[in-house]
C-alpha atoms as a PDB file:
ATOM      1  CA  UNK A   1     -22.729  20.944 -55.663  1.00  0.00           C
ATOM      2  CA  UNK A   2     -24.496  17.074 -56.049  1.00  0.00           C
ATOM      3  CA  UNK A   3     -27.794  17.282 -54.210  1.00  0.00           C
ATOM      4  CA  UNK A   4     -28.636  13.556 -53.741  1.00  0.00           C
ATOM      5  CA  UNK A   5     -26.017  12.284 -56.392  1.00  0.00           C
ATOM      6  CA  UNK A   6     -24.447   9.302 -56.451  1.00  0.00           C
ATOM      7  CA  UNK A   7     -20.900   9.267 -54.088  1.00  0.00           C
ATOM      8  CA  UNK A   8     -17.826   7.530 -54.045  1.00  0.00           C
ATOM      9  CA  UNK A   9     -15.693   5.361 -51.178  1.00  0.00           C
ATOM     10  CA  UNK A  10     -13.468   8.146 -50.478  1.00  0.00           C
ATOM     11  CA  UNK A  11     -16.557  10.354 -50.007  1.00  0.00           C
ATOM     12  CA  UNK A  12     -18.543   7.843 -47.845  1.00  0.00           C
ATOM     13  CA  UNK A  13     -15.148   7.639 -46.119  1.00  0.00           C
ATOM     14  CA  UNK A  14     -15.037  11.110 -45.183  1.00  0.00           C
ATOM     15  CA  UNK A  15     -18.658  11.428 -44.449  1.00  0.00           C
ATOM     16  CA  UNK A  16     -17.910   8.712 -41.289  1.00  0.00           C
ATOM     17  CA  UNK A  17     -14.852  10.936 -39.865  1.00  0.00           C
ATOM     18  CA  UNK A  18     -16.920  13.536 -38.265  1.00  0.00           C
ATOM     19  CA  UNK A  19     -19.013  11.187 -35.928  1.00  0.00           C
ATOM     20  CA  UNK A  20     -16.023  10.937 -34.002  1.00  0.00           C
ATOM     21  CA  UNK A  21     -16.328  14.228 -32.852  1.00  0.00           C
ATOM     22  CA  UNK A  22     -19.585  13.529 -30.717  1.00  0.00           C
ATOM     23  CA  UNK A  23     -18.470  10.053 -30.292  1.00  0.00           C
ATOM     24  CA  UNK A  24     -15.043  11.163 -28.232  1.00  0.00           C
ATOM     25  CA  UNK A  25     -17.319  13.888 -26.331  1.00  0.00           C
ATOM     26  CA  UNK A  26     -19.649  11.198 -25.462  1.00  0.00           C
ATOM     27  CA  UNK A  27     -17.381   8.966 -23.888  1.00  0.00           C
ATOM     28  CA  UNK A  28     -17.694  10.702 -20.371  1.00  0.00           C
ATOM     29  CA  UNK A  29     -21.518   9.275 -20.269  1.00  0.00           C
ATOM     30  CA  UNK A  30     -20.173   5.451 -20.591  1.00  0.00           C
ATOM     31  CA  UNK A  31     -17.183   6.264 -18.126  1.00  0.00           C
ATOM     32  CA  UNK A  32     -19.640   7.097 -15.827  1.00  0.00           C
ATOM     33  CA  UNK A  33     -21.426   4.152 -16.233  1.00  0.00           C
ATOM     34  CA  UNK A  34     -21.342   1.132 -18.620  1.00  0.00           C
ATOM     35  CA  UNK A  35     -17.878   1.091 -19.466  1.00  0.00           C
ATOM     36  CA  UNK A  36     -17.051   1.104 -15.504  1.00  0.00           C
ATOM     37  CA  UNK A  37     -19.158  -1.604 -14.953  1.00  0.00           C
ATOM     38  CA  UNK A  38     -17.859  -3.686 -17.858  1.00  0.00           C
ATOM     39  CA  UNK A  39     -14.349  -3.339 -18.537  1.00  0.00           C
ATOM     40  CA  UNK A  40     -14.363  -5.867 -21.370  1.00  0.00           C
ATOM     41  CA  UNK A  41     -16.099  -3.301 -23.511  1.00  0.00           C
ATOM     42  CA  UNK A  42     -13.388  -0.884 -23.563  1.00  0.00           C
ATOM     43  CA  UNK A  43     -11.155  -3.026 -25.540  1.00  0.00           C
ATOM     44  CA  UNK A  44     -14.079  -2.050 -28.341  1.00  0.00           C
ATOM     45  CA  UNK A  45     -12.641   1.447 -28.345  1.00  0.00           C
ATOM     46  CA  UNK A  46      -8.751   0.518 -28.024  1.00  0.00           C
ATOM     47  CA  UNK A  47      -8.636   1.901 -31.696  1.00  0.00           C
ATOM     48  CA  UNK A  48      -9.897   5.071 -30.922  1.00  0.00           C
ATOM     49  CA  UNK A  49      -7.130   5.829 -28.028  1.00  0.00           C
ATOM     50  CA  UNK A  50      -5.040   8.147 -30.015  1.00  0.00           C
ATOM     51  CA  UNK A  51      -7.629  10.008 -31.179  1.00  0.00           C
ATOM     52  CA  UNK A  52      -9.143  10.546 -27.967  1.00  0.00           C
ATOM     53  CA  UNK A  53      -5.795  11.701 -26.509  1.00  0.00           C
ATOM     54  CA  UNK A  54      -4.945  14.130 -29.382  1.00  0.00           C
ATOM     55  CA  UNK A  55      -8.471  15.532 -28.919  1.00  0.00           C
ATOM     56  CA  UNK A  56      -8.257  15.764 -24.885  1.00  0.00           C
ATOM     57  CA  UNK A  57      -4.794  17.370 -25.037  1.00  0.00           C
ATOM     58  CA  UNK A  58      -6.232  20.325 -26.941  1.00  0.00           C
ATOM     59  CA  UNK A  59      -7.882  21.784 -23.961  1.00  0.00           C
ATOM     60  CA  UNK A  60     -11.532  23.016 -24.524  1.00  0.00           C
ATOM     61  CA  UNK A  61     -10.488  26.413 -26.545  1.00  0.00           C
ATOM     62  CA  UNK A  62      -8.952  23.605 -29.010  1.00  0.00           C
ATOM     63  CA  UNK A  63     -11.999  21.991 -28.819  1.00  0.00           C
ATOM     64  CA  UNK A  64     -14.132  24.539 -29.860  1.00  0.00           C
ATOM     65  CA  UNK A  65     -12.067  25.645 -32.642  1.00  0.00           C
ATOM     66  CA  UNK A  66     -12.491  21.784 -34.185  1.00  0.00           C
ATOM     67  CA  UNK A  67     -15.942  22.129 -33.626  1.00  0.00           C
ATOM     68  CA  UNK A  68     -16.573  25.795 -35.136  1.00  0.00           C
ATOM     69  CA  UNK A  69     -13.718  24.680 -37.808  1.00  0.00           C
ATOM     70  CA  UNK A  70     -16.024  21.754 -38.904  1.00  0.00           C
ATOM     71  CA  UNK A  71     -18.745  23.939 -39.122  1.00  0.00           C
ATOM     72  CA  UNK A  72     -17.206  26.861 -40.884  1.00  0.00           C
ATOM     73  CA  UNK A  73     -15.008  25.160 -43.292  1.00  0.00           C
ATOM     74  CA  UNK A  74     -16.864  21.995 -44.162  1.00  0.00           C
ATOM     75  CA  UNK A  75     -21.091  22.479 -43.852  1.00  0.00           C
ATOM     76  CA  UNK A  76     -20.980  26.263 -45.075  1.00  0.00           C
ATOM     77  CA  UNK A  77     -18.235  25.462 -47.805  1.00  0.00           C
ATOM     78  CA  UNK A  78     -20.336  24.747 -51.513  1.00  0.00           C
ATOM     79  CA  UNK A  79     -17.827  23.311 -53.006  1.00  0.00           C
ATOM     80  CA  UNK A  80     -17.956  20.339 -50.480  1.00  0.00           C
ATOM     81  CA  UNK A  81     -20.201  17.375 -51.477  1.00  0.00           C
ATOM     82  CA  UNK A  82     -23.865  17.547 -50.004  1.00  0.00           C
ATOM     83  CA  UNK A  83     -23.431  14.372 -48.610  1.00  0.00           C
ATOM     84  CA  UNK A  84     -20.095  15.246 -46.356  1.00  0.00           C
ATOM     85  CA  UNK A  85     -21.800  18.490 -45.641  1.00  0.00           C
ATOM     86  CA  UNK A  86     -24.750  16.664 -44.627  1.00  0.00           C
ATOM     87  CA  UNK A  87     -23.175  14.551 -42.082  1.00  0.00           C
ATOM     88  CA  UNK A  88     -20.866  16.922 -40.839  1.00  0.00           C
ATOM     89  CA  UNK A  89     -23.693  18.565 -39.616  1.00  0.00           C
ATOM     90  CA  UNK A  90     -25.770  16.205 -38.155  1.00  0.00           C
ATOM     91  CA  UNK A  91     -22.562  14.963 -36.266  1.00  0.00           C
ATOM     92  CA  UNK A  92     -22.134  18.473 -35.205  1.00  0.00           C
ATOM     93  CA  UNK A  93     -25.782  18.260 -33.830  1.00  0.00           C
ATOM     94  CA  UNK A  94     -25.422  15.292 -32.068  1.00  0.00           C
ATOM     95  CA  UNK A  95     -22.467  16.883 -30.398  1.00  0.00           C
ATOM     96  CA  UNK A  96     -25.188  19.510 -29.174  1.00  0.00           C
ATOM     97  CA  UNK A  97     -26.959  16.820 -28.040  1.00  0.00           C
ATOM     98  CA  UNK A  98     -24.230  15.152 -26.024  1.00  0.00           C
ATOM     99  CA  UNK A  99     -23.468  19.020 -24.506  1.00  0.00           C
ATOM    100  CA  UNK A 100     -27.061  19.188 -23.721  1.00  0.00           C
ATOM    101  CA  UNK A 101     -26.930  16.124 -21.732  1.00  0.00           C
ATOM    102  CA  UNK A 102     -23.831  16.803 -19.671  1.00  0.00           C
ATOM    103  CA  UNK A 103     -25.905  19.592 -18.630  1.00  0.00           C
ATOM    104  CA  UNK A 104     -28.747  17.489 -17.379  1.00  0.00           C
ATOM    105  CA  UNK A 105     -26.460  14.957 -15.779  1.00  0.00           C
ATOM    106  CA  UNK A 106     -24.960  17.777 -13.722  1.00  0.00           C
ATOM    107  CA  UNK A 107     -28.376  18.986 -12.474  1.00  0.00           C
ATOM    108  CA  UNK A 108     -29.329  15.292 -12.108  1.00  0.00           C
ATOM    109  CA  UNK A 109     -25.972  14.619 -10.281  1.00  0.00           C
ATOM    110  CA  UNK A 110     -27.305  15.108  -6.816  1.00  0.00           C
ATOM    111  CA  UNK A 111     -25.519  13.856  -3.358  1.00  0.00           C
ATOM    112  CA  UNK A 112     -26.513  10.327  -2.701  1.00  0.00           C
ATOM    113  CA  UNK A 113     -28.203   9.885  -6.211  1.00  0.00           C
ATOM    114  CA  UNK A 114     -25.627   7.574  -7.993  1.00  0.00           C
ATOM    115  CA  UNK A 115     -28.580   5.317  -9.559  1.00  0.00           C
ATOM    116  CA  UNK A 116     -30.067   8.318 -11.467  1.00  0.00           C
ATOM    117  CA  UNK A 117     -27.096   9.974 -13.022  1.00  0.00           C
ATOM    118  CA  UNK A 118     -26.121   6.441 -14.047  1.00  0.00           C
ATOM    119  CA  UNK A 119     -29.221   5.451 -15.708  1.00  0.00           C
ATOM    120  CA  UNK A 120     -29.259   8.973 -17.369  1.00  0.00           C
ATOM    121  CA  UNK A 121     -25.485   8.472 -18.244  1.00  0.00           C
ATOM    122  CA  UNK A 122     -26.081   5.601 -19.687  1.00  0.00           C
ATOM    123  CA  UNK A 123     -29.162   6.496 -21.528  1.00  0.00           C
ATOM    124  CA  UNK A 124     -27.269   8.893 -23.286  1.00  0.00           C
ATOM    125  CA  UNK A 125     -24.514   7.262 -24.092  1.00  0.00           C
ATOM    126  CA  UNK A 126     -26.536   4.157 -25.716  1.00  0.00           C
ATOM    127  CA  UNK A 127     -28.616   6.603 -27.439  1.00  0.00           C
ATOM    128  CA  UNK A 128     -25.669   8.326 -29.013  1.00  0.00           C
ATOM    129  CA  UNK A 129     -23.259   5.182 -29.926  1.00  0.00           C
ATOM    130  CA  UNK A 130     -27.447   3.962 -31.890  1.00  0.00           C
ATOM    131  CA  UNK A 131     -27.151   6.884 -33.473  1.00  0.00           C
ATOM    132  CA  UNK A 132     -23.671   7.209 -34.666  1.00  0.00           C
ATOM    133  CA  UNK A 133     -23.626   3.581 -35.775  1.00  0.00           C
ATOM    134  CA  UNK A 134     -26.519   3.954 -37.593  1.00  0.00           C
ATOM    135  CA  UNK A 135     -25.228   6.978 -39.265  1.00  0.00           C
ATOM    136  CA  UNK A 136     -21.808   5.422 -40.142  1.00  0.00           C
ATOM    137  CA  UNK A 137     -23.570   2.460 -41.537  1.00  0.00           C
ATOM    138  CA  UNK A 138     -25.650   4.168 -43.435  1.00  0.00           C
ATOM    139  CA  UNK A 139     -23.171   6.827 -44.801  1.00  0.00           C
ATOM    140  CA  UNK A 140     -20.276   3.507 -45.580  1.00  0.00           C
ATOM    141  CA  UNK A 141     -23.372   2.227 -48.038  1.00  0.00           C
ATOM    142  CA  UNK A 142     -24.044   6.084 -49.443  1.00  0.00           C
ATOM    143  CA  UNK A 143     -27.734   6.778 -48.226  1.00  0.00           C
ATOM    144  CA  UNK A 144     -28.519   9.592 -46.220  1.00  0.00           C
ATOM    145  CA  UNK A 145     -29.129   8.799 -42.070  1.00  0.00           C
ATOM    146  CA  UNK A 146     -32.188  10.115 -41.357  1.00  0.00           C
ATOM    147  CA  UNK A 147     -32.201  10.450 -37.679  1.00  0.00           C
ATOM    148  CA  UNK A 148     -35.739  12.079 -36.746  1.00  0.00           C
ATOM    149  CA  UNK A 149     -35.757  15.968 -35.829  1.00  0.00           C
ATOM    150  CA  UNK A 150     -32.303  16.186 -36.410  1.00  0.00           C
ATOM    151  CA  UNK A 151     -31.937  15.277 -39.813  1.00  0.00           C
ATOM    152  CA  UNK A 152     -34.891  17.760 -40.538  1.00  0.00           C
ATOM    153  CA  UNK A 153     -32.740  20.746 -38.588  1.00  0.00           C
ATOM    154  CA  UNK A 154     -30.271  19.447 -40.888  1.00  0.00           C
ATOM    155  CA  UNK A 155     -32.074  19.476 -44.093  1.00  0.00           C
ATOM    156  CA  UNK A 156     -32.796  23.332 -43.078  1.00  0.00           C
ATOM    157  CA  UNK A 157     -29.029  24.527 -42.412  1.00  0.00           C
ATOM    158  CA  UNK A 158     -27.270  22.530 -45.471  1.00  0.00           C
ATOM    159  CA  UNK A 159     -29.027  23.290 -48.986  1.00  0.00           C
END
């Protein structure tokens, strides 16, 4: 197991590939409102289109078996790299965070209310495509992302 050791392209590589788990969960907050609004922007996520429609055609028991299969066979497997298990995890937290906020947009998702569950919608979804990219960027150059409070509930579940 390398702690903080020093990791190579196919590492950083594989480190990237689980952000697309919250990323392709977190698409329903800029459906609902930036991507709408601007179409031009979807052409940014063109590339992700088969992904997205492999992932949607599992149905959400396929879902969670992706998401408990990350967790199961990459974070709590030892002989995986720190550094994968490390953002495998925090991807798999931000995917809590996205589930957490389809929750609130459903409360906020009153009758008549279309302002508010936009500006939450998009709040999230800005928040979370900050966070990813940050976390890809950092994990293509081989440093650790350290978002705050997550990375620290992180830091406690991979050792």
């Amino acid at each position: 197991m390398a702690w903080r050791g020093s990791t190579t392209v196919s590492d950083r590589i594989l480190a990237c590939l689980p952000y697309l788990l919250p990323l392709i969960d977190g698409l329903m907050f800029g459906y609902v409102s930036l991507l709408r609004q601007f179409p031009a922007l979807q052409v940014l996520l063109l590339p992700l289109a088969p992904i997205v429609a492999i992932y949607n055609s599992l149905g959400q028991i396929g879902q969670l078996i992706v998401f408990f299969a990350l967790f199961m066979l990459v974070v709590r497997n030892e002989k995986i790299i720190h550094f994968i298990r490390f953002n495998t995890m925090q991807a798999i937290l931000l995917d809590i965070v996205v589930f957490l906020g389809s929750i609130i947009l459903r409360v906020v998702a009153l009758p008549r209310v279309d302002f508010a569950v936009e500006t939450v919608a998009s709040t999230i979804f800005l928040g979370l495509v900050a966070a990813i990219g940050y976390s890809v960027a950092q994990s293509l150059m081989g440093r650790y992302a350290e978002i705050p409070a997550i990375s620290d509930a992180v830091y406690m579940q991979v050792r």
